[in-house]
N, C-alpha and C. Protein backbone atom coordinates (compact mmCIF):
# COMPACT_ATOMS: atom_id res chain seq x y z
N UNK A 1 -36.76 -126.76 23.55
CA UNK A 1 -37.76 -126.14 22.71
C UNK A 1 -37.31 -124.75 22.30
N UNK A 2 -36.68 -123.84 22.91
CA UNK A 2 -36.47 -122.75 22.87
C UNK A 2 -34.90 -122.58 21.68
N UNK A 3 -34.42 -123.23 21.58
CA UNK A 3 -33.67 -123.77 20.45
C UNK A 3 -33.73 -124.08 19.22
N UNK A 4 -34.77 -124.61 19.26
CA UNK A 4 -36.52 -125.20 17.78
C UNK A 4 -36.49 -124.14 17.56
N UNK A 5 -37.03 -123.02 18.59
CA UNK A 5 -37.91 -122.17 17.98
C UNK A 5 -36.73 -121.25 17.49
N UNK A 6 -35.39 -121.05 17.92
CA UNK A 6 -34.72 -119.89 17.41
C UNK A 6 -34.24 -120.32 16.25
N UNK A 7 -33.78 -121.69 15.76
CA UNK A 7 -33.51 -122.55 14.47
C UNK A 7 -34.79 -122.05 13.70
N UNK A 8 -35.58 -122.41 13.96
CA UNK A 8 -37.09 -122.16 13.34
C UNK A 8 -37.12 -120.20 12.64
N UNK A 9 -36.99 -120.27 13.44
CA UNK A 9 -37.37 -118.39 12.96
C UNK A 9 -35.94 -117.64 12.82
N UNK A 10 -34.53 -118.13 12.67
CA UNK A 10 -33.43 -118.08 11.91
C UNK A 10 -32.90 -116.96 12.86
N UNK A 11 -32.96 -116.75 14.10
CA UNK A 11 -32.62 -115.90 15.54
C UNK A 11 -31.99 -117.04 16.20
N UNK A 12 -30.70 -117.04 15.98
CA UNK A 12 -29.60 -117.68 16.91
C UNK A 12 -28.65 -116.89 16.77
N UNK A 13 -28.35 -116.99 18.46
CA UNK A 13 -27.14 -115.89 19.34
C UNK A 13 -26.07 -116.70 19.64
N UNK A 14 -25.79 -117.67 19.39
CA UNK A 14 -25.49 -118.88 19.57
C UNK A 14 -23.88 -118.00 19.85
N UNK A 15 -23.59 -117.59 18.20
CA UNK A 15 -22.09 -117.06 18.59
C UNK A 15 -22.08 -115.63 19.04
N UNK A 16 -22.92 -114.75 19.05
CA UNK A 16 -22.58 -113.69 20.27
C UNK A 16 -22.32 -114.27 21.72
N UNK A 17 -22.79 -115.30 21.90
CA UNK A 17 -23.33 -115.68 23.24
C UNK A 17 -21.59 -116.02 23.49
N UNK A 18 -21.69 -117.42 22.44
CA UNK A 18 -19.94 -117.72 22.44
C UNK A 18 -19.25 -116.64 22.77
N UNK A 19 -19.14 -115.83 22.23
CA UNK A 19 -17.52 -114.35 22.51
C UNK A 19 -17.90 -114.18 23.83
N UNK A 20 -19.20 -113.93 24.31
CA UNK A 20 -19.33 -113.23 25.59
C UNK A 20 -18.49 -114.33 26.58
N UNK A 21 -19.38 -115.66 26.16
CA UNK A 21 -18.49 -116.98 27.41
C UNK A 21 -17.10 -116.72 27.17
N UNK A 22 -16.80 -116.69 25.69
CA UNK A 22 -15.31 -116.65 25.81
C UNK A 22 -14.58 -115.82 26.67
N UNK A 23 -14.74 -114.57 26.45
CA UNK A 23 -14.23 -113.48 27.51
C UNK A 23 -14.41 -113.51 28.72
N UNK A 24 -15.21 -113.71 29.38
CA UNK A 24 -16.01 -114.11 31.05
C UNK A 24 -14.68 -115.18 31.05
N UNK A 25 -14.71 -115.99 30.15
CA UNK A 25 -13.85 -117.50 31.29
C UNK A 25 -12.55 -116.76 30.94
N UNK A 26 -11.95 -116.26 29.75
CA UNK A 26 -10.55 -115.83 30.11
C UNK A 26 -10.26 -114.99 31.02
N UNK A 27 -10.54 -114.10 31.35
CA UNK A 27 -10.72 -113.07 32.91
C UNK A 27 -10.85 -114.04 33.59
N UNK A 28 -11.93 -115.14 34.03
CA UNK A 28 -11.77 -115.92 35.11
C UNK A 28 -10.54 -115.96 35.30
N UNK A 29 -9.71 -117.53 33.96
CA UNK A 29 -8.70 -117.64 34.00
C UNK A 29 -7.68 -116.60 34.44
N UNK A 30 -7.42 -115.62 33.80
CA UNK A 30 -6.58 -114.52 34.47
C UNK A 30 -6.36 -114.30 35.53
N UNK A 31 -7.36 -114.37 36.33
CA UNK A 31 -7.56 -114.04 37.87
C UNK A 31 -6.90 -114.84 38.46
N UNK A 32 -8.04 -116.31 38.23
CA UNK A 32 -6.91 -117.31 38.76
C UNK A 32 -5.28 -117.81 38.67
N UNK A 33 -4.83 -117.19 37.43
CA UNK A 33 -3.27 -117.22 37.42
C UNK A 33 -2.67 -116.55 37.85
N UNK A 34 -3.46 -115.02 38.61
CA UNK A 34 -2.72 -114.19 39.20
C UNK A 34 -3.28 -113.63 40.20
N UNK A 35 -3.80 -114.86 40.67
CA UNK A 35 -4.24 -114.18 42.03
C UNK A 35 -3.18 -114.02 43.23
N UNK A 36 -2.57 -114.55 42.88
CA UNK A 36 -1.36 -114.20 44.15
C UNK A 36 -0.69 -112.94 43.96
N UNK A 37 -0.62 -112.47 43.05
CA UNK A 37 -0.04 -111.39 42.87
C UNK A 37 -1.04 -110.25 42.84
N UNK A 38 -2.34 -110.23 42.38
CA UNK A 38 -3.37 -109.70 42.58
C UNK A 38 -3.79 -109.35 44.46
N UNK A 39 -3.44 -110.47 45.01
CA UNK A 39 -3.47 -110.21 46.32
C UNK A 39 -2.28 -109.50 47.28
N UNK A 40 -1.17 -110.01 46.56
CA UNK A 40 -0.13 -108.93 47.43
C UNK A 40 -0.02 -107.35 46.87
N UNK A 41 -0.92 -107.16 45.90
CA UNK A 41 -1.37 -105.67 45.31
C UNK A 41 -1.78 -104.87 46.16
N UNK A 42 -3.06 -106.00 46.66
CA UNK A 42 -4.39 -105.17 47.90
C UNK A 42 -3.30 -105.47 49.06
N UNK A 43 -2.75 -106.40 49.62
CA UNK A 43 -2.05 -106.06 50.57
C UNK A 43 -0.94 -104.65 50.77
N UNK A 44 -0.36 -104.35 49.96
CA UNK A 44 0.48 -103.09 50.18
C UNK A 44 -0.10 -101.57 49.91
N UNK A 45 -1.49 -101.96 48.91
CA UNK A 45 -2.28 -100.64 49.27
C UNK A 45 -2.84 -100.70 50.62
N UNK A 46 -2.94 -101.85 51.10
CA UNK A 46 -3.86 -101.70 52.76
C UNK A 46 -2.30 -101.12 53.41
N UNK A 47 -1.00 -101.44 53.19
CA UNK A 47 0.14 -101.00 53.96
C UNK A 47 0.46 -99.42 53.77
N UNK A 48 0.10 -99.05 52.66
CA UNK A 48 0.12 -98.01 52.55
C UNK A 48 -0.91 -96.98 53.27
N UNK A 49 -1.79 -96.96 52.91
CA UNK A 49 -3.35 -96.51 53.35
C UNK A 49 -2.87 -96.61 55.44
N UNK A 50 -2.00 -97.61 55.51
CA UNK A 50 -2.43 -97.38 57.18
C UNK A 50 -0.89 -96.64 57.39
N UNK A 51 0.33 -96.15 56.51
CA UNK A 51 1.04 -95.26 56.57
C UNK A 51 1.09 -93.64 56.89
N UNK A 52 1.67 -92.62 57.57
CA UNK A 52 1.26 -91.56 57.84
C UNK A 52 1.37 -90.85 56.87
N UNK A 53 0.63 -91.47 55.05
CA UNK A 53 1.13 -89.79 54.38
C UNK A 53 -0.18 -89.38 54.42
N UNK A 54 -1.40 -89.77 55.26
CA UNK A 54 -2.32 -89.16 55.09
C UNK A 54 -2.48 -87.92 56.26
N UNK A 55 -2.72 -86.54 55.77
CA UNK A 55 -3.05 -85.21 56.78
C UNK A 55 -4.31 -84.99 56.64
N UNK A 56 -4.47 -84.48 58.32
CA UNK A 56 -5.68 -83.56 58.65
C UNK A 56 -6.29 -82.43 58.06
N UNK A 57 -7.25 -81.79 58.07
CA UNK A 57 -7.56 -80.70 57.39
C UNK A 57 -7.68 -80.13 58.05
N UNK A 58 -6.97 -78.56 58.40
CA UNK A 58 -7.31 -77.37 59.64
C UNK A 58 -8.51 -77.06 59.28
N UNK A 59 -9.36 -76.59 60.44
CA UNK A 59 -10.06 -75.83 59.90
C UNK A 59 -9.91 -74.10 60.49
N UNK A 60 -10.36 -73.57 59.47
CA UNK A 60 -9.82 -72.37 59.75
C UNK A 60 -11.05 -71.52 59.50
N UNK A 61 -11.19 -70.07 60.05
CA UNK A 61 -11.83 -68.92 59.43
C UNK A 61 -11.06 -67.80 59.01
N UNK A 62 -11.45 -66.77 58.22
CA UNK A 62 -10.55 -65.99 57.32
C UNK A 62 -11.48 -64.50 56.91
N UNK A 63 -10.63 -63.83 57.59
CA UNK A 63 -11.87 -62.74 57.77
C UNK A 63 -10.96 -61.24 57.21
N UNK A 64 -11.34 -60.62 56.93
CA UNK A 64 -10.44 -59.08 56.74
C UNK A 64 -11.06 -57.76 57.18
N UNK A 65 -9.82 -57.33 57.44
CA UNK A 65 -10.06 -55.73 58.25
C UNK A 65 -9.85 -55.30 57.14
N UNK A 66 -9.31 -53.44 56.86
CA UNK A 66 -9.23 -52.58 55.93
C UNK A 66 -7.46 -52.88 55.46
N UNK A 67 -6.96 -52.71 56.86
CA UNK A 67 -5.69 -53.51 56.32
C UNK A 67 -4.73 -54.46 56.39
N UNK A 68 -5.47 -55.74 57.06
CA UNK A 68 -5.20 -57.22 57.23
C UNK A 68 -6.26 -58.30 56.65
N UNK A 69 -5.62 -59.61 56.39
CA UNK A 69 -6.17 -60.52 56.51
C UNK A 69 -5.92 -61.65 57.33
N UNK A 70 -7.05 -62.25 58.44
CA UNK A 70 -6.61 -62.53 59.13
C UNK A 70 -7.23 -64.03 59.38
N UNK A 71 -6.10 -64.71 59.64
CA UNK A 71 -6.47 -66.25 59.54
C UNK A 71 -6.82 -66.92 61.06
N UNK A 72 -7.69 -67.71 61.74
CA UNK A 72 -7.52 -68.06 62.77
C UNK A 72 -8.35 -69.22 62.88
N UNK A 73 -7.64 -70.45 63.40
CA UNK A 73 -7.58 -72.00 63.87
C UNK A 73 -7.44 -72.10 65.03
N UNK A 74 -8.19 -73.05 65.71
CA UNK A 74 -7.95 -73.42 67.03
C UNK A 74 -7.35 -74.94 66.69
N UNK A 75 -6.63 -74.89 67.42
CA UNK A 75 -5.41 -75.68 66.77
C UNK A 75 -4.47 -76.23 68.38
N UNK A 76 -5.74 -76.56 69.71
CA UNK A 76 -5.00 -77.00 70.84
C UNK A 76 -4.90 -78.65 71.02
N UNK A 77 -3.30 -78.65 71.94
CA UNK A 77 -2.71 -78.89 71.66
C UNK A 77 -1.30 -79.39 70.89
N UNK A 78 -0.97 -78.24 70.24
CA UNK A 78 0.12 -78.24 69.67
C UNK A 78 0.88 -77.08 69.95
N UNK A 79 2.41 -77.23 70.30
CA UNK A 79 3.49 -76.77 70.37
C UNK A 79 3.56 -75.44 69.15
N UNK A 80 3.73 -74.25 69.40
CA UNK A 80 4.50 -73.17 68.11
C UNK A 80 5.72 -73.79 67.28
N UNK A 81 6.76 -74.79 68.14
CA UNK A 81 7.29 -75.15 67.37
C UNK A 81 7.17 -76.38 66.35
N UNK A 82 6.19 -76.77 66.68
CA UNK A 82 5.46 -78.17 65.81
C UNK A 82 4.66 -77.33 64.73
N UNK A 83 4.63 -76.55 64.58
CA UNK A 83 3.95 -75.36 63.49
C UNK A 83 4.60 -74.67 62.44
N UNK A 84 4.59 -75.13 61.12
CA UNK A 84 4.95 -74.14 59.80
C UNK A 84 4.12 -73.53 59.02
N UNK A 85 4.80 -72.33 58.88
CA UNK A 85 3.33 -71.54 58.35
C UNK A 85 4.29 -70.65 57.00
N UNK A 86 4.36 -70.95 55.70
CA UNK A 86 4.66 -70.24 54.81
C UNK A 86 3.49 -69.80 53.97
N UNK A 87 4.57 -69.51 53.30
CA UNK A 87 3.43 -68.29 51.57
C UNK A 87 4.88 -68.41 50.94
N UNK A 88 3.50 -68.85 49.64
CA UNK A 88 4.54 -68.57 48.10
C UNK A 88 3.47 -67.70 47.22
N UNK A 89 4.11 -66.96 47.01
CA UNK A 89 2.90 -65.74 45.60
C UNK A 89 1.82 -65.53 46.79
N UNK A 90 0.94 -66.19 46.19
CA UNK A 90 -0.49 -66.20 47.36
C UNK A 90 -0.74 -67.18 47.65
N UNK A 91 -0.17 -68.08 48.18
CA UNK A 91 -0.84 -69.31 48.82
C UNK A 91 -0.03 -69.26 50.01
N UNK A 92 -0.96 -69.72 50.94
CA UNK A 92 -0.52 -69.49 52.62
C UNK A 92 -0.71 -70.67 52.82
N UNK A 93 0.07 -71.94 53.27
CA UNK A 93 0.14 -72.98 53.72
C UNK A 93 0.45 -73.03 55.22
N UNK A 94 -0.09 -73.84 56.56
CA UNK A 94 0.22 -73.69 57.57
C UNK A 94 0.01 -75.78 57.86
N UNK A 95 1.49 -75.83 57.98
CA UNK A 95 0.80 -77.51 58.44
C UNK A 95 1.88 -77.31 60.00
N UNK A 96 1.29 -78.81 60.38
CA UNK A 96 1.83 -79.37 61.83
C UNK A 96 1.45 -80.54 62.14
N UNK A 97 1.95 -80.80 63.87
CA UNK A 97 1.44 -82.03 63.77
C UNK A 97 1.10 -82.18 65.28
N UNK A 98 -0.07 -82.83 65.88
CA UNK A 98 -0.52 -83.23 66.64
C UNK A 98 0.25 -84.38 67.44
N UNK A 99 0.78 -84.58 68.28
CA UNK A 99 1.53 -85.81 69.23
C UNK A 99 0.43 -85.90 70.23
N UNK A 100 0.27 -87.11 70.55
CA UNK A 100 -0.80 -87.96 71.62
C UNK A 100 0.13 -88.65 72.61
N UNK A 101 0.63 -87.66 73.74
CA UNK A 101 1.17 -88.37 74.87
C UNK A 101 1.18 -89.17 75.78
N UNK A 102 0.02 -90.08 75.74
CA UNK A 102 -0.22 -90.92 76.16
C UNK A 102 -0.36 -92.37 75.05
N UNK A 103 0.20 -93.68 75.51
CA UNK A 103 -0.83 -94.56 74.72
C UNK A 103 -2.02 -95.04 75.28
N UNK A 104 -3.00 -95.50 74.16
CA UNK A 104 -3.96 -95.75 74.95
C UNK A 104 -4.61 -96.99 73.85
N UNK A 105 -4.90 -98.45 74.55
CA UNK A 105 -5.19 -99.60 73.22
C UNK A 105 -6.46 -99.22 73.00
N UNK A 106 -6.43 -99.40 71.64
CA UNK A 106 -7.58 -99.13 70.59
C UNK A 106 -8.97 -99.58 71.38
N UNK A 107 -9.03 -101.20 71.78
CA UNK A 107 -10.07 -101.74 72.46
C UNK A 107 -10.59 -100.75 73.72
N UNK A 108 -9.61 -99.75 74.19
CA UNK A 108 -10.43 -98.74 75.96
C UNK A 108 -11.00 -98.13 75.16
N UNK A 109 -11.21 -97.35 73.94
CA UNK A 109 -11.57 -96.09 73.44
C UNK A 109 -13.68 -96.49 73.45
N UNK A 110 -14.24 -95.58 74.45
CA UNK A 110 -15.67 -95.98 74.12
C UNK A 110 -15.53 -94.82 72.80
N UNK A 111 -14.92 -93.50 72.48
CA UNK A 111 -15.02 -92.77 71.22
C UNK A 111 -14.04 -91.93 71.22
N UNK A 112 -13.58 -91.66 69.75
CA UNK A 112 -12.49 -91.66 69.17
C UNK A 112 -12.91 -90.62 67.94
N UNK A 113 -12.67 -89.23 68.30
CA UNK A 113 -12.79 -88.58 67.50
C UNK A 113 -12.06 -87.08 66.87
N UNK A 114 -10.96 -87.11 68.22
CA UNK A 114 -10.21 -85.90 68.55
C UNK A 114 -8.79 -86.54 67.02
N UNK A 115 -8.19 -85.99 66.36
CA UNK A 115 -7.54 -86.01 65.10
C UNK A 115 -5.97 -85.61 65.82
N UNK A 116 -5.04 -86.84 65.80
CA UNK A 116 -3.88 -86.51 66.08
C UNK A 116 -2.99 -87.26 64.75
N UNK A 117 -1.50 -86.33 65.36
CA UNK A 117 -1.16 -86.46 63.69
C UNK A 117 -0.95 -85.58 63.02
N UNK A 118 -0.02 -85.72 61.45
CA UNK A 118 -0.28 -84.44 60.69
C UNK A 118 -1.18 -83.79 60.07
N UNK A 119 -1.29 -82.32 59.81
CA UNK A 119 -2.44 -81.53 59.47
C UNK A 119 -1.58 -80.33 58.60
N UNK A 120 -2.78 -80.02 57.97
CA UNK A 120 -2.47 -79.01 56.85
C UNK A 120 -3.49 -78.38 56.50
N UNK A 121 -3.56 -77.30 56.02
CA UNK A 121 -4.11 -76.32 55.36
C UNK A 121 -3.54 -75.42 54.24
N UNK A 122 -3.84 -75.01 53.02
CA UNK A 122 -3.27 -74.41 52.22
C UNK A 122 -4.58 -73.79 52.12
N UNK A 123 -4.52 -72.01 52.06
CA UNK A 123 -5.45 -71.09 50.92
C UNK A 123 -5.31 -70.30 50.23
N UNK A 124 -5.75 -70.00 48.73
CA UNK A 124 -5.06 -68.60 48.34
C UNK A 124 -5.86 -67.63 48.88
N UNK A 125 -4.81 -66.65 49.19
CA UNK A 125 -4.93 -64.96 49.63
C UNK A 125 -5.80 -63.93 48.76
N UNK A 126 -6.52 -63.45 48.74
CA UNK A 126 -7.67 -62.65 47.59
C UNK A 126 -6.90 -61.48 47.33
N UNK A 127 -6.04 -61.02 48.24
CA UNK A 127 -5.39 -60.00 48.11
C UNK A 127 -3.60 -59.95 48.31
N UNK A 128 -2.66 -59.52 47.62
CA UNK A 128 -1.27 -59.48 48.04
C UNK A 128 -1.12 -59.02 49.33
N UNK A 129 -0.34 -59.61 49.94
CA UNK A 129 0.19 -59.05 51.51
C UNK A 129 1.81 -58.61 51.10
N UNK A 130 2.11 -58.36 52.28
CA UNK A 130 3.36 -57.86 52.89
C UNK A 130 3.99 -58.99 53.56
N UNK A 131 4.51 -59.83 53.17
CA UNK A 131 4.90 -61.55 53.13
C UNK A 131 6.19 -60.99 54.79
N UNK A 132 6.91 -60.21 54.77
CA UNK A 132 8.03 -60.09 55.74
C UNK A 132 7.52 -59.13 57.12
N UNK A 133 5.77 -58.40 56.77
CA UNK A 133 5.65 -58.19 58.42
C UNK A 133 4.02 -59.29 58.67
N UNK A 134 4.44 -60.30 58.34
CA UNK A 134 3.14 -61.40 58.72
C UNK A 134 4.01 -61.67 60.08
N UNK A 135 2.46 -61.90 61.00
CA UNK A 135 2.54 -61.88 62.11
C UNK A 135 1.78 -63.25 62.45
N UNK A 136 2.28 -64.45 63.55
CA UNK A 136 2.10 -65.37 63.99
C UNK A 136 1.45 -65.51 65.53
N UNK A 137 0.82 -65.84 66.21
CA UNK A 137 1.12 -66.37 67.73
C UNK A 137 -0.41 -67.60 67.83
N UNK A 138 -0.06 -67.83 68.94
CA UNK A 138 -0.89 -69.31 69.64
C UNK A 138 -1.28 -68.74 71.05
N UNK A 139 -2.51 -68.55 71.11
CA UNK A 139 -2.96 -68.00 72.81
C UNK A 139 -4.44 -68.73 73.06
N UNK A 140 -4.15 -69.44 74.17
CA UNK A 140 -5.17 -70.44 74.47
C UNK A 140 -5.82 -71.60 73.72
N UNK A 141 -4.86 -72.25 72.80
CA UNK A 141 -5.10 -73.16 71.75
C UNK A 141 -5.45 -72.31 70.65
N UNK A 142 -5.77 -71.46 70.38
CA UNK A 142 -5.87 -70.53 69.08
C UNK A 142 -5.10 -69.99 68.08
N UNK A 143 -5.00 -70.46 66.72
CA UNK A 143 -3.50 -69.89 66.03
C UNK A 143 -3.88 -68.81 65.62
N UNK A 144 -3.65 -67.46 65.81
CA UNK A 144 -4.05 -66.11 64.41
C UNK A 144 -2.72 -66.22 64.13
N UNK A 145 -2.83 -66.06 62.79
CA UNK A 145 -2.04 -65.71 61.17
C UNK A 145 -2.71 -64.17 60.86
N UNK A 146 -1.97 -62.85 61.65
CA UNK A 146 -2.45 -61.83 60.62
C UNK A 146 -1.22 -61.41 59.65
N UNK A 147 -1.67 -61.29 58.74
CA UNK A 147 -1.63 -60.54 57.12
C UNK A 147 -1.29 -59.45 56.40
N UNK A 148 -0.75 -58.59 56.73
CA UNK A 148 -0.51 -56.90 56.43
C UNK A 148 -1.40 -56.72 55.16
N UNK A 149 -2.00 -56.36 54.28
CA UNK A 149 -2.10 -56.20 52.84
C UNK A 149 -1.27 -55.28 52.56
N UNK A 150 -0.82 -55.51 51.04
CA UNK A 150 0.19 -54.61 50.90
C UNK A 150 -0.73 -53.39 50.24
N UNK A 151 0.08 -52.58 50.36
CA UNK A 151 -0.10 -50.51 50.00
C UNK A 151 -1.06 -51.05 48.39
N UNK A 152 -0.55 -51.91 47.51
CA UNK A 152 -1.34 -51.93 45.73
C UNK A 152 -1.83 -52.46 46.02
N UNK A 153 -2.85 -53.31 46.91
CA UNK A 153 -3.94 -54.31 47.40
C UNK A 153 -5.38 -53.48 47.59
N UNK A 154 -5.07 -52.15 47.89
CA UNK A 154 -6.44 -50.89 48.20
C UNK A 154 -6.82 -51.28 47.24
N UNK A 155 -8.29 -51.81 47.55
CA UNK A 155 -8.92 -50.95 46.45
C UNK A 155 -9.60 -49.95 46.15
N UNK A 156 -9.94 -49.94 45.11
CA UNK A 156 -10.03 -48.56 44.29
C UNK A 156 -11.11 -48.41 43.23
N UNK A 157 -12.22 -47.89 43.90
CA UNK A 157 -13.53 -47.66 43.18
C UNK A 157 -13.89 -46.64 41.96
N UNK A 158 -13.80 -46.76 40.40
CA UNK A 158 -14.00 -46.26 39.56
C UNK A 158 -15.13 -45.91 39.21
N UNK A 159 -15.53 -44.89 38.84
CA UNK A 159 -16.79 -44.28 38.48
C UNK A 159 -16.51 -44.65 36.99
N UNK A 160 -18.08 -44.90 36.83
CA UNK A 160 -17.94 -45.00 35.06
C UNK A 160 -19.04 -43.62 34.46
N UNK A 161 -18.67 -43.36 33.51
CA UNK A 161 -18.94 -42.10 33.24
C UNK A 161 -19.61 -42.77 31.77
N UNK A 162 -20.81 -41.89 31.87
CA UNK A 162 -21.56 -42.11 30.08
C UNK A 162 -21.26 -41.43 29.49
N UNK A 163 -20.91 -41.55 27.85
CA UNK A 163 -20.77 -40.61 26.95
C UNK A 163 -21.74 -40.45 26.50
């Protein structure tokens, strides 16, 4: 009946409807001709994804005196020498990496939340430092990164004057 009536009152979708089926079944088709290859796709992103290029995020606080800036992460368990800490211009990058000396199978863990592995942090600096007397150490799981600012980093409060 519903056919009558669209013949009848000269409203037939008949061929929009067509293009739409058409397209729906060729994608079907598609799929199905390549689903094997479609599937070893998702397989090597799952191989990838469980690869180590994924890093931690430090977390850090970042605080300043009159003439430092000073970075500090608690960051225990890890070695000073498992630790790089550069600067380019103003960006201070500090990565490393966490080692878990023990194994332990996935199934003992009642929780699993401590982050081992590589880690990184990059921030830019608000102010220029003195890049060759930056100062490093690790005391009681704690990293400080202080900062020198350099001597043209003062600032310098201008009065504005009305004419």
């Amino acid at each position: 009946m519903n056919s009558i009536l669209k013949k009848l009152s000269g409203f037939d979708k008949n061929k929009e409807m067509d293009e739409e089926e058409m397209l729906a079944e060729e994608a079907e088709e598609y799929f199905k001709d390549n689903e094997d290859s479609l599937l070893a796709i998702d397989e090597e992103e799952k191989k990838w994804m469980q690869t180590d290029y994924e890093e931690g995020q430090l977390s850090i606080d970042v605080y300043q005196t009159p003439d430092t800036i000073v970075v500090k992460s608690t960051i225990a368990g890890v070695k000073p020498e498992d630790i790089d800490i550069s600067i380019n211009n103003d960006l201070l990058t500090i990565r490393g990496r966490r080692e878990m000396m023990e194994k332990i199978r996935e199934e003992n863990y009642l929780y699993r939340e401590c982050y081992w592995g590589s880690f990184s942090r990059s921030i830019i600096l608000p102010v220029e430092v003195e890049a060759e007397k930056i100062e490093a150490y690790l005391e009681n799981g704690v990293l400080t990164v202080v900062l020198p600012k350099a001597k043209s980093a003062k600032q310098i409060s201008i009065k504005v004057k009305e004419r």
